[in-house]
N, C-alpha and C. Protein backbone atom coordinates (compact mmCIF):
# COMPACT_ATOMS: atom_id res chain seq x y z
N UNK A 1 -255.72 -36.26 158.45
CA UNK A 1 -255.03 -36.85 159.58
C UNK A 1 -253.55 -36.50 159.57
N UNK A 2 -253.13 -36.53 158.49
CA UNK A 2 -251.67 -36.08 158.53
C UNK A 2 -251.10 -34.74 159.03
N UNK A 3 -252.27 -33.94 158.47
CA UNK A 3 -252.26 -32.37 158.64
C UNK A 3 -252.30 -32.30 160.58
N UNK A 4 -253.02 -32.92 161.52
CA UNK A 4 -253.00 -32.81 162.74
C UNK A 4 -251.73 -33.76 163.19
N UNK A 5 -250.99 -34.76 162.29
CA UNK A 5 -249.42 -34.51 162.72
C UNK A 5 -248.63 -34.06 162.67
N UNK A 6 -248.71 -33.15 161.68
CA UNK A 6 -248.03 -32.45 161.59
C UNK A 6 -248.07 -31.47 162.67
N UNK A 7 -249.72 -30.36 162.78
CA UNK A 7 -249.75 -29.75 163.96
C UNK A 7 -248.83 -30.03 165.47
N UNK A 8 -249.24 -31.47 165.31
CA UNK A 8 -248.77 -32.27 166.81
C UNK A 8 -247.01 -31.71 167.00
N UNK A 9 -246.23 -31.90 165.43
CA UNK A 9 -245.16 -31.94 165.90
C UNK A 9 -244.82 -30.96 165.98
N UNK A 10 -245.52 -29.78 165.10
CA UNK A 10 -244.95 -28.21 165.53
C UNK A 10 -245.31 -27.56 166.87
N UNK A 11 -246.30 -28.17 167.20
CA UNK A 11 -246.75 -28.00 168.44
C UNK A 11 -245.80 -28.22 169.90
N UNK A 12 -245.41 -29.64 169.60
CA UNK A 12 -244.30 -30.38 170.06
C UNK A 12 -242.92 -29.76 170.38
N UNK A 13 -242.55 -29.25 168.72
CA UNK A 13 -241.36 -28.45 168.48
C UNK A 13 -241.07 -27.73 169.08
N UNK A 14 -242.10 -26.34 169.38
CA UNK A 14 -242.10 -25.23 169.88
C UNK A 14 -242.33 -25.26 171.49
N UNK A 15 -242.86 -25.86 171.75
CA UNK A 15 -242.69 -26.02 173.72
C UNK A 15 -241.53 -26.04 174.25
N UNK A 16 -240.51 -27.06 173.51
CA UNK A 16 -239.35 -26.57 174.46
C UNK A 16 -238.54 -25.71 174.95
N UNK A 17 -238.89 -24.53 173.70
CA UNK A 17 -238.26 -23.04 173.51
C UNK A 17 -238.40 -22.12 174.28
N UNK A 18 -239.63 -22.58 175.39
CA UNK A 18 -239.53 -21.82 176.81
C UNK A 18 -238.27 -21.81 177.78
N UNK A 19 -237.41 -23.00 178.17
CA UNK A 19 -236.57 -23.39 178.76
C UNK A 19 -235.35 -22.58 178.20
N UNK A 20 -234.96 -23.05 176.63
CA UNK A 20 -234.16 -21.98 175.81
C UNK A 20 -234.17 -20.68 176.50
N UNK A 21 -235.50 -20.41 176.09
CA UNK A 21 -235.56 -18.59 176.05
C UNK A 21 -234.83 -18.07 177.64
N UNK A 22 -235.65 -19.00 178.54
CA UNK A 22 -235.03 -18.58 180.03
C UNK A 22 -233.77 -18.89 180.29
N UNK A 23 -232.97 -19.60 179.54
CA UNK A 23 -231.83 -19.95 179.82
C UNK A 23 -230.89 -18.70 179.60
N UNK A 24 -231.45 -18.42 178.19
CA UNK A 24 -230.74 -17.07 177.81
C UNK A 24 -230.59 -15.81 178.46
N UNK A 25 -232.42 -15.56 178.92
CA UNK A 25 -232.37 -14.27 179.63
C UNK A 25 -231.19 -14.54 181.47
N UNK A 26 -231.23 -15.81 181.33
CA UNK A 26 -230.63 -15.96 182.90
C UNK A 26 -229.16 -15.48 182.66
N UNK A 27 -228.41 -16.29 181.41
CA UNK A 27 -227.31 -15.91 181.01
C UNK A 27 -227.01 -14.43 180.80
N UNK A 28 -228.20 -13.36 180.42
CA UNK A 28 -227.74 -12.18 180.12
C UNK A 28 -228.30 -11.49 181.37
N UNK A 29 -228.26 -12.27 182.45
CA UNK A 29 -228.52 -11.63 183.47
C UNK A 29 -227.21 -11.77 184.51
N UNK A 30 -226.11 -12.79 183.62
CA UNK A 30 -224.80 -12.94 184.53
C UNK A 30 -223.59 -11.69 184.56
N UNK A 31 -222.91 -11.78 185.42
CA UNK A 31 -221.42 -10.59 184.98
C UNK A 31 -221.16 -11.09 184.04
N UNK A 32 -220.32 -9.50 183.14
CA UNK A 32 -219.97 -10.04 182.10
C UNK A 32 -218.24 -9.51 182.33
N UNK A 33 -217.46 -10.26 182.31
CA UNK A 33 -215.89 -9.14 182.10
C UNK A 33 -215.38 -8.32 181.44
N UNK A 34 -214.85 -7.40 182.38
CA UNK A 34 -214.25 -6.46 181.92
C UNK A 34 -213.02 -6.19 182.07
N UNK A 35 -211.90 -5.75 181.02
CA UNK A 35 -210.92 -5.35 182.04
C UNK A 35 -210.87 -4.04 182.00
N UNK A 36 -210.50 -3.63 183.35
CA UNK A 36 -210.01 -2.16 183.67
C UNK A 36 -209.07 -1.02 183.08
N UNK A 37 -209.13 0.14 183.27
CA UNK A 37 -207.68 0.65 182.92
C UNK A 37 -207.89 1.72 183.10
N UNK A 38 -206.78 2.81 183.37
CA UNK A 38 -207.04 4.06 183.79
C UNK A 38 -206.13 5.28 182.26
N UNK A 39 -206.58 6.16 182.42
CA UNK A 39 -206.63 7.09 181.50
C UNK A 39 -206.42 8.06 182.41
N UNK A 40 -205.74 8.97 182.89
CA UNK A 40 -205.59 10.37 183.41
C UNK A 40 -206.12 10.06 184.92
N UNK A 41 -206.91 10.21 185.30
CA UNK A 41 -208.07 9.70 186.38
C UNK A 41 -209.02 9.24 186.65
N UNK A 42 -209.28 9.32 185.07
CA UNK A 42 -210.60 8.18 184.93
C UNK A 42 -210.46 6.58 184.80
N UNK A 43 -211.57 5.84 185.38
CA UNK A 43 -211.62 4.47 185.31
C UNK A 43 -212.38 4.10 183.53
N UNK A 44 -211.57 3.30 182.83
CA UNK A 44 -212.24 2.93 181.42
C UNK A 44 -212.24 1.26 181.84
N UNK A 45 -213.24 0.97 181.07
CA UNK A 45 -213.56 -0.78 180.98
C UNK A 45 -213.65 -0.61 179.36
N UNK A 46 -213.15 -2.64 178.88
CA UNK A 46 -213.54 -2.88 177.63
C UNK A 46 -213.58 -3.92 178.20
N UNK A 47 -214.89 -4.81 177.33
CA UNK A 47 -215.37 -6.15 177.44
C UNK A 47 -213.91 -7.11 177.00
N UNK A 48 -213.77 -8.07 177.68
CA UNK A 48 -213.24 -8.99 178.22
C UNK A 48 -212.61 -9.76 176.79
N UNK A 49 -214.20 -10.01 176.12
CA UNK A 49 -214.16 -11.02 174.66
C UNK A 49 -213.49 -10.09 173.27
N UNK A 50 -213.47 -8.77 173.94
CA UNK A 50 -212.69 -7.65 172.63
C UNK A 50 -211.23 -7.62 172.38
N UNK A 51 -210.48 -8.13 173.75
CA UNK A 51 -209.27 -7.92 173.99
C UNK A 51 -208.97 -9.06 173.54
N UNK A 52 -206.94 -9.08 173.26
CA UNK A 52 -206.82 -9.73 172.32
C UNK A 52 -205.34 -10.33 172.99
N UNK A 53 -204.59 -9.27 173.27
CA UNK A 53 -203.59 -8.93 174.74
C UNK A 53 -203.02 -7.71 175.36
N UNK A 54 -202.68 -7.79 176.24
CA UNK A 54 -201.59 -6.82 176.57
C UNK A 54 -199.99 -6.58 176.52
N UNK A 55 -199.51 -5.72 175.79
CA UNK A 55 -198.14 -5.66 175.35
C UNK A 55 -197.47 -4.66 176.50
N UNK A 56 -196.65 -4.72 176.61
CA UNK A 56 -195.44 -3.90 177.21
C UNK A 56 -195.42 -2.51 176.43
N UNK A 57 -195.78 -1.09 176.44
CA UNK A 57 -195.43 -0.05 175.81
C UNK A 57 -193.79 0.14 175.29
N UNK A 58 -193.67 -0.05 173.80
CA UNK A 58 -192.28 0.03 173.40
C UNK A 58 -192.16 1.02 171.98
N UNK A 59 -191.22 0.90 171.56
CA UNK A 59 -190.88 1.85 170.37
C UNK A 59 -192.07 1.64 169.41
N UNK A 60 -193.16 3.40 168.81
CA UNK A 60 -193.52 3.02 167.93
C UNK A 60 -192.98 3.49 166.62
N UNK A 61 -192.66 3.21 165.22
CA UNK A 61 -192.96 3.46 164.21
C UNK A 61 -194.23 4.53 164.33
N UNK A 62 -193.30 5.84 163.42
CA UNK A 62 -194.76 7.44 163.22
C UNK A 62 -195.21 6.90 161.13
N UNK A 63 -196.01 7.62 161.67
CA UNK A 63 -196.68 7.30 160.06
C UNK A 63 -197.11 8.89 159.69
N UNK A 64 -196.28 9.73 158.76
CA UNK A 64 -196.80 10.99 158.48
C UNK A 64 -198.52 11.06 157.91
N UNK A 65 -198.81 12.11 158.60
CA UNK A 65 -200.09 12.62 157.84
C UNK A 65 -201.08 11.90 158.73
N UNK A 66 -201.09 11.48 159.60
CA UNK A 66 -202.02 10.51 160.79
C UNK A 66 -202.65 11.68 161.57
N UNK A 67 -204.13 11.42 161.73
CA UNK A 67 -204.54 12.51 162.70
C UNK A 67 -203.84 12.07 164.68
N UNK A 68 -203.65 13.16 165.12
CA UNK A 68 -202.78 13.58 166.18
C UNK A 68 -203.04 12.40 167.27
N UNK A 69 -204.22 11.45 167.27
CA UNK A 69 -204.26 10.71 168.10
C UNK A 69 -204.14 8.77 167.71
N UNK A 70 -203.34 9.21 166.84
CA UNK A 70 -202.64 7.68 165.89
C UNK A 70 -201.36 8.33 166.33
N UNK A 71 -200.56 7.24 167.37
CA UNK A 71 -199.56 7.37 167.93
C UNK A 71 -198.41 6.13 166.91
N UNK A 72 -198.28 5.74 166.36
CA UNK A 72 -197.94 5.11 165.17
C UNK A 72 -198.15 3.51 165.00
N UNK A 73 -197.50 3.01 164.31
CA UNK A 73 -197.01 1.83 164.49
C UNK A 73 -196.63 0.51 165.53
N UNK A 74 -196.74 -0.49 165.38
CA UNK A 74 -196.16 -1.48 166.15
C UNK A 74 -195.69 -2.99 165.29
N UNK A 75 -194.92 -3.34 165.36
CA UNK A 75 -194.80 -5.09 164.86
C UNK A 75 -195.22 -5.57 165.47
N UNK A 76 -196.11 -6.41 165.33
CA UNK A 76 -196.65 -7.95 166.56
C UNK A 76 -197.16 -9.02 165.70
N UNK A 77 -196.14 -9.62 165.56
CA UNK A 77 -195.11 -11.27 165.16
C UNK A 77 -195.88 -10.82 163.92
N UNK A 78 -195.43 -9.63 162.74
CA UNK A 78 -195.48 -9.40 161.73
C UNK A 78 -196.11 -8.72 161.11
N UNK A 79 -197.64 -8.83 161.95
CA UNK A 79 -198.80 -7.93 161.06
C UNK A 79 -198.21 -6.24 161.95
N UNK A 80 -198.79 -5.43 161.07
CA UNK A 80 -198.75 -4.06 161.12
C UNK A 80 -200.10 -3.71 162.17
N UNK A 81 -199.68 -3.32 163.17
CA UNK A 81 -200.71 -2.65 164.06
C UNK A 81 -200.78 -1.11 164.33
N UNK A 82 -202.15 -0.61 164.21
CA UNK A 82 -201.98 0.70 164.47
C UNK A 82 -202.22 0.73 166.10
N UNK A 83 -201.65 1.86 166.39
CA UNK A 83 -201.70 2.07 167.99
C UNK A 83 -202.03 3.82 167.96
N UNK A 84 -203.19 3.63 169.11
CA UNK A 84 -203.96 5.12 169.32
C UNK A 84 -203.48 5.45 170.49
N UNK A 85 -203.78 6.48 170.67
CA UNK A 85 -203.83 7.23 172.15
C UNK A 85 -205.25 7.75 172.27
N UNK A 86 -205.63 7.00 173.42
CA UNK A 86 -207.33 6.68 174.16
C UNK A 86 -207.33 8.65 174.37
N UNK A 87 -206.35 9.03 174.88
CA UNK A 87 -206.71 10.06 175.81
C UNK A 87 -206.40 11.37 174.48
N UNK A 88 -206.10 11.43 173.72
CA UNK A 88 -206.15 12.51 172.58
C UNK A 88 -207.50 12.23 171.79
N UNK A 89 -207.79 10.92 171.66
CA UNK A 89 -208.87 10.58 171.21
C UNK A 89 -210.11 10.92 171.60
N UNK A 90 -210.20 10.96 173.34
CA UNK A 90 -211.06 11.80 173.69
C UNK A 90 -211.16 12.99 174.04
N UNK A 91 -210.24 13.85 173.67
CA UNK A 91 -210.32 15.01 173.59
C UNK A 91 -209.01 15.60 174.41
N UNK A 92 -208.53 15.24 175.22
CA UNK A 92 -207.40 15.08 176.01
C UNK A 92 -205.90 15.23 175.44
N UNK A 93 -204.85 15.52 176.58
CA UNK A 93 -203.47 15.42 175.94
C UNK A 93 -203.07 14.48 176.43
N UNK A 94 -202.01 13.94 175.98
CA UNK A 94 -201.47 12.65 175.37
C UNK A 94 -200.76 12.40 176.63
N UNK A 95 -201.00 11.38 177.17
CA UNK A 95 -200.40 10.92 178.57
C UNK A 95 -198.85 10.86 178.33
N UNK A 96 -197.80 11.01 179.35
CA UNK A 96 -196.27 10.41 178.91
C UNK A 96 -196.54 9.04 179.42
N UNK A 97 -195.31 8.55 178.73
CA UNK A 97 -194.98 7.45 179.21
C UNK A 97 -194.67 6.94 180.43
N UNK A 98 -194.92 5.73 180.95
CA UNK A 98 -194.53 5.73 182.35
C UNK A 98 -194.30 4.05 182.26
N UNK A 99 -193.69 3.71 183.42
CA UNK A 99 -193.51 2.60 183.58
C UNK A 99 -194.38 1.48 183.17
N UNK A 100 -195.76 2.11 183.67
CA UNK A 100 -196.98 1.16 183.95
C UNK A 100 -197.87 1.21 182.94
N UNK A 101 -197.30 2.19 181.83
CA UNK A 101 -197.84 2.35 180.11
C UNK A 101 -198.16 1.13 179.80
N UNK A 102 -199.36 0.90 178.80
CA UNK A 102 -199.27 -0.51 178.32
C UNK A 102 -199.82 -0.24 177.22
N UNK A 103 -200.16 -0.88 176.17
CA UNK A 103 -200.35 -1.17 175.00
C UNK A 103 -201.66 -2.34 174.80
N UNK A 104 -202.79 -2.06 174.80
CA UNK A 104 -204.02 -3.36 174.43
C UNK A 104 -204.39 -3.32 173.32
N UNK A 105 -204.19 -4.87 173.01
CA UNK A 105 -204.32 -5.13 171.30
C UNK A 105 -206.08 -5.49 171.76
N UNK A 106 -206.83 -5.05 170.67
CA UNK A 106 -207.96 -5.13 170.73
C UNK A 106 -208.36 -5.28 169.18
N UNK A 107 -209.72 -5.57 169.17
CA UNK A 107 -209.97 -6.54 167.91
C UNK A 107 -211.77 -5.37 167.31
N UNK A 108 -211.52 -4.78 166.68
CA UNK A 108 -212.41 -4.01 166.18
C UNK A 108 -213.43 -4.14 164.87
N UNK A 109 -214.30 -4.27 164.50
CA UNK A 109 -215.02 -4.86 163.48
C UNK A 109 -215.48 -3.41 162.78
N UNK A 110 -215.32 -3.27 161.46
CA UNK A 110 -215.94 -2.38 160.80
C UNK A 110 -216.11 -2.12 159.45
N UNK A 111 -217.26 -2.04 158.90
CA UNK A 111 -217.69 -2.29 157.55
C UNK A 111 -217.60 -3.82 157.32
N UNK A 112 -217.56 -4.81 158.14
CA UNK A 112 -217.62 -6.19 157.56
C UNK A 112 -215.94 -7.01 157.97
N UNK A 113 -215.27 -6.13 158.33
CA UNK A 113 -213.72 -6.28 158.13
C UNK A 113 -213.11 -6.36 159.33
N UNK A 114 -212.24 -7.02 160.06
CA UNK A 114 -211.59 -7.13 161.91
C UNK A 114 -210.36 -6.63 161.39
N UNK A 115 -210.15 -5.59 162.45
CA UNK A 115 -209.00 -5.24 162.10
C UNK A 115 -208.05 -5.13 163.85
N UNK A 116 -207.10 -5.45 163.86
CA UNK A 116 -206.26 -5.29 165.38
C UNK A 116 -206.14 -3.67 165.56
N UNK A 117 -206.30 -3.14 166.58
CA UNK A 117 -205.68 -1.93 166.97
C UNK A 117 -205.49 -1.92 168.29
N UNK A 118 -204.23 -1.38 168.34
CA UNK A 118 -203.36 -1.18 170.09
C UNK A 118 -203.87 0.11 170.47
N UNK A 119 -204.25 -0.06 171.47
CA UNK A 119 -204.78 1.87 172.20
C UNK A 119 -203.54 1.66 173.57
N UNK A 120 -203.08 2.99 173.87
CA UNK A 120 -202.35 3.46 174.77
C UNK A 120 -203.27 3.56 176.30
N UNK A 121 -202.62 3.11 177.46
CA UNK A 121 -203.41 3.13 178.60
C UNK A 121 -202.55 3.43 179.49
N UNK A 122 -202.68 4.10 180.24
CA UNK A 122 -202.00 5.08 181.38
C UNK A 122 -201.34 3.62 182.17
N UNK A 123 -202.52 2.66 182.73
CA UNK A 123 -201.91 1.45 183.51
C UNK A 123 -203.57 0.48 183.40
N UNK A 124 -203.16 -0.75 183.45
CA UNK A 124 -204.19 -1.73 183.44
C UNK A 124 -204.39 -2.08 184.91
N UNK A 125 -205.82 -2.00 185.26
CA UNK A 125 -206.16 -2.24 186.21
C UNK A 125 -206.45 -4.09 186.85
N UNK A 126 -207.64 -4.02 186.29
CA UNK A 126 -208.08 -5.35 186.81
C UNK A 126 -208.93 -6.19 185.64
N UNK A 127 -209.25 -7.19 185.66
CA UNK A 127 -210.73 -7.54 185.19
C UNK A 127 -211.68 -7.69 186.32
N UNK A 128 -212.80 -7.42 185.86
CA UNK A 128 -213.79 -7.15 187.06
C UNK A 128 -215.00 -8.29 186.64
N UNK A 129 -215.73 -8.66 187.20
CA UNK A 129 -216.97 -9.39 186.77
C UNK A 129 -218.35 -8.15 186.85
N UNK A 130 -219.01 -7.90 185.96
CA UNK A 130 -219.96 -6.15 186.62
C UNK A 130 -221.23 -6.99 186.00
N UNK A 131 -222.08 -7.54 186.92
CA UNK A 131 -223.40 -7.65 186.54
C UNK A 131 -224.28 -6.79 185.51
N UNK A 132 -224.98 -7.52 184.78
CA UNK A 132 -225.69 -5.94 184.04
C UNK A 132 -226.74 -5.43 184.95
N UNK A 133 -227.69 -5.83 185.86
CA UNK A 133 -228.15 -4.59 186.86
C UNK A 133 -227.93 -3.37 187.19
N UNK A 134 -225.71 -3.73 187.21
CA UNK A 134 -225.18 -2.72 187.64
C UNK A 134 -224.34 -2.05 186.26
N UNK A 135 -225.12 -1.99 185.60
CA UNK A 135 -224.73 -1.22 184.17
C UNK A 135 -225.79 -0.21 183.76
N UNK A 136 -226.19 0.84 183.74
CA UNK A 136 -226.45 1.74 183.31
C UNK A 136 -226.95 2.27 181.57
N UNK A 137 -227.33 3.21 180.71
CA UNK A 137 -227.69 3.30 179.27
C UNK A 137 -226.15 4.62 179.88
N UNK A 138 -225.47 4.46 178.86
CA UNK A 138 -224.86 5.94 178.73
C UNK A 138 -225.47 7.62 178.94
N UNK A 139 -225.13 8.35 179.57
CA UNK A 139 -225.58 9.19 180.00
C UNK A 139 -225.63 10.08 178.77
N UNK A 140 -226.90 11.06 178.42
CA UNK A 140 -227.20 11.93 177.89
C UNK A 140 -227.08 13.23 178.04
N UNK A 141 -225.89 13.91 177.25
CA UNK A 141 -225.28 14.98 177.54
C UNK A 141 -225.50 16.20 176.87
N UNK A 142 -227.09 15.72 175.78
CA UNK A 142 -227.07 16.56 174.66
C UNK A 142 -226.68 16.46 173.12
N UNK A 143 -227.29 17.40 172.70
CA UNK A 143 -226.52 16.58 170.78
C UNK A 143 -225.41 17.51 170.88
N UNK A 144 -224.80 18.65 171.58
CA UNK A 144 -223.56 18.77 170.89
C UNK A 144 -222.41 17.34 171.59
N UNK A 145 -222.95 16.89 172.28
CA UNK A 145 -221.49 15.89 172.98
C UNK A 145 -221.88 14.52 172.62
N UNK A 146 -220.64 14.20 171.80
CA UNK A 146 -221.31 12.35 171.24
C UNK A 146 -221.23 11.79 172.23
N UNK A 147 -222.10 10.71 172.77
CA UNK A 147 -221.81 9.56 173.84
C UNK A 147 -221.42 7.65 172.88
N UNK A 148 -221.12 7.72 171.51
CA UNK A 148 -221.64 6.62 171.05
C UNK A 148 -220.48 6.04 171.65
N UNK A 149 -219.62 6.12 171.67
CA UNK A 149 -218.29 4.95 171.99
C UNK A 149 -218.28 5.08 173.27
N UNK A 150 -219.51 4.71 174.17
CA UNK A 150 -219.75 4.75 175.24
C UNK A 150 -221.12 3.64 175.44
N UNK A 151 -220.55 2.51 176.10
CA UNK A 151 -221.01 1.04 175.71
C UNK A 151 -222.65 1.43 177.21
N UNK A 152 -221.59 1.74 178.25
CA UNK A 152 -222.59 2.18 179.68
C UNK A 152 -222.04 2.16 180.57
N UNK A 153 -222.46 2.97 181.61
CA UNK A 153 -221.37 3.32 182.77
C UNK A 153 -221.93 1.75 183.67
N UNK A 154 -220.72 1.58 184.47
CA UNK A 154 -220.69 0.23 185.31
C UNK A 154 -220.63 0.98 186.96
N UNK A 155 -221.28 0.40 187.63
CA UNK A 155 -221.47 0.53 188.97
C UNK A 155 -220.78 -0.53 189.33
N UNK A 156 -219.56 0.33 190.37
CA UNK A 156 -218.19 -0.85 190.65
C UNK A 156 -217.65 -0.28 191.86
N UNK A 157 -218.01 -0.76 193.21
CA UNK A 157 -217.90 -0.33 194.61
C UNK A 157 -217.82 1.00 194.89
N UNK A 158 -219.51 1.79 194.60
CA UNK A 158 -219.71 2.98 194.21
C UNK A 158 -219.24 4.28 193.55
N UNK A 159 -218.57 3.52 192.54
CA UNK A 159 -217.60 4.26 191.17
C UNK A 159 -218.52 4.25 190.06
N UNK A 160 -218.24 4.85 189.32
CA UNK A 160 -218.40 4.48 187.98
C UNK A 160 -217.45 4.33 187.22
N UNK A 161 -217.90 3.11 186.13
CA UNK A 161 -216.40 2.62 184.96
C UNK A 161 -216.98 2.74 183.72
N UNK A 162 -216.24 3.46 183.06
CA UNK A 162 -216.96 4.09 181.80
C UNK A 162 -216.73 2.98 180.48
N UNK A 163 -217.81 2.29 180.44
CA UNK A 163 -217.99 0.93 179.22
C UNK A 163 -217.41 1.52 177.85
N UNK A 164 -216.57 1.14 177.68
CA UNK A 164 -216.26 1.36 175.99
C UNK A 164 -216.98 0.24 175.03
N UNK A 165 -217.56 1.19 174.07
CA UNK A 165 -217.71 0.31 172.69
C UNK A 165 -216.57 0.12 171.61
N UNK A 166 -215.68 -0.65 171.87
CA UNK A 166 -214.68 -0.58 170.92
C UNK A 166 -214.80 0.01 169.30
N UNK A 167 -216.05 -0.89 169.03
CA UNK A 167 -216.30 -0.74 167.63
C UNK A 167 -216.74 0.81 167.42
N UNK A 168 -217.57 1.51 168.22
CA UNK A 168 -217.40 2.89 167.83
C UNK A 168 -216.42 3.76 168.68
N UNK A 169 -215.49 3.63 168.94
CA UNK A 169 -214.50 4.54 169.96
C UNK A 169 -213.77 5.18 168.40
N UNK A 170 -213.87 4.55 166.85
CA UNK A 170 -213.72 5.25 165.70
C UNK A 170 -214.62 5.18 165.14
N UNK A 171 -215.07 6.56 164.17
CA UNK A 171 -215.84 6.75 163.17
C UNK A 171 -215.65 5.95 162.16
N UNK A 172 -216.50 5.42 161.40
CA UNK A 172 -216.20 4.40 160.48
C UNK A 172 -215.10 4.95 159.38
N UNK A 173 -214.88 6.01 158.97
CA UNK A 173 -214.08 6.89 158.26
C UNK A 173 -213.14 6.21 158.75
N UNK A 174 -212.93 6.64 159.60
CA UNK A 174 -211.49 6.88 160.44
C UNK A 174 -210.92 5.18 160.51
N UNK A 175 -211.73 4.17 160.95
CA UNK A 175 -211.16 2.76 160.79
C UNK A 175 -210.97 2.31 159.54
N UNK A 176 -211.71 3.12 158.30
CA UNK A 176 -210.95 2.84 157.55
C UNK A 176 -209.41 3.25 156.85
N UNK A 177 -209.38 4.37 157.35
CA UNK A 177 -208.39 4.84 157.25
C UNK A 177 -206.95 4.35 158.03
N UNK A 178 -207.99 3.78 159.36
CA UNK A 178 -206.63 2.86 159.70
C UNK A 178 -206.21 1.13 159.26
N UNK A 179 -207.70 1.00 158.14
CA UNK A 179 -207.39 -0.43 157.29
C UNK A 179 -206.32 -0.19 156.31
N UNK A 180 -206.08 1.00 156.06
CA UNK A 180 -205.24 1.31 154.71
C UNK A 180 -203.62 1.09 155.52
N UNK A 181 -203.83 1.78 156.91
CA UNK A 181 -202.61 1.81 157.94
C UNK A 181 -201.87 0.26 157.86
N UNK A 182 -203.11 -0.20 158.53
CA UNK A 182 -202.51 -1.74 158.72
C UNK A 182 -203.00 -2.46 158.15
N UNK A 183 -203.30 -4.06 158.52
CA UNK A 183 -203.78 -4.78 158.14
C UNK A 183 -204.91 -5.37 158.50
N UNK A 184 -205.40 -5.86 157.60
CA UNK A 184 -207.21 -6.65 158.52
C UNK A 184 -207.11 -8.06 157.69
N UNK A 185 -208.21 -8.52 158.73
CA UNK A 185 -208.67 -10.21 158.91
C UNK A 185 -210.03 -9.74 157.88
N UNK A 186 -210.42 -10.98 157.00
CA UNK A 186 -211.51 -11.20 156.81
C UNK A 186 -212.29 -11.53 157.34
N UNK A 187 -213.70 -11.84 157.89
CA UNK A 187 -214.25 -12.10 159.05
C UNK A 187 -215.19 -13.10 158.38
């Protein structure tokens, strides 16, 4: 007799987990934010919850021996931030500066470890709300062309906005190499 109360209550237990489950899929069926930003002529998005802020583009600190798309240094209220350039990074030359330059501190996870890094952006656009319907798998270009730091293209008033994966926009090498740069959070 005990043994069929027990049944009863696992039985019990587990029914409500329908409601759960749909709650979730409804939730990952909402927009998710993004904010915008432009690079040369292209539209780039990073998720909303990655960003950390936006700074004013100002003097950086160079760090010898940095591969060409570690644009240097920054202070922000003490810790050591490395700051990239998005557009050398992808293969590109290095935007100038302009008025509307900005600086996004963004929050990157790798090998276990958060570390801040500022990437360079031509100008910040918007945040957008982009349903996932209207999100896409990254396009397949072949094995010689990596797509990984490429989260999925966003369908955005018949544009496309090219999803960044923060966490791979560096090779794990390479973030560590910029843990040695700056500093990291334990997570």
């Amino acid at each position: 007799m005990s043994t069929d109360t027990t049944m009863t209550q696992t039985n019990t237990h587990t029914t409500p987990a329908s409601p759960v489950g749909s709650l979730a899929a409804a939730k990952s069926e909402q927009a998710q934010q993004y904010l915008t930003f432009t690079l040369g002529s292209e539209v780039f998005a990073i998720g909303i919850l990655a960003i950390k802020e936006i700074i004013e583009y100002s003097s950086l600190t160079s760090v010898p021996m940095m591969p060409a798309y570690v644009r240097g240094v920054i202070n922000l209220r003490g810790a050591v931030v490395p700051v990239l350039d998005l557009s050398v990074r992808f293969g590109k030359t290095a935007s100038p500066v302009t008025k509307r330059t900005c600086i996004v501190i963004i929050e990157i996870q790798s090998a276990g470890d958060r570390q801040d890094v500022g990437v360079v952006v031509d100008a910040v656009d918007s945040v957008l709300d982009i349903p996932a319907d209207q999100i896409e798998p990254p396009p397949a270009f072949g094995a010689r062309i990596s797509t990984d730091f490429i989260q999925g293209m966003g369908k955005v008033n018949g544009r496309f906005v090219i999803l960044l994966d923060v966490n791979s926009v560096l090779a794990p090498e390479e973030a560590h190499m910029l843990t040695q740069t700056g500093g990291t959070r334990d997570s």
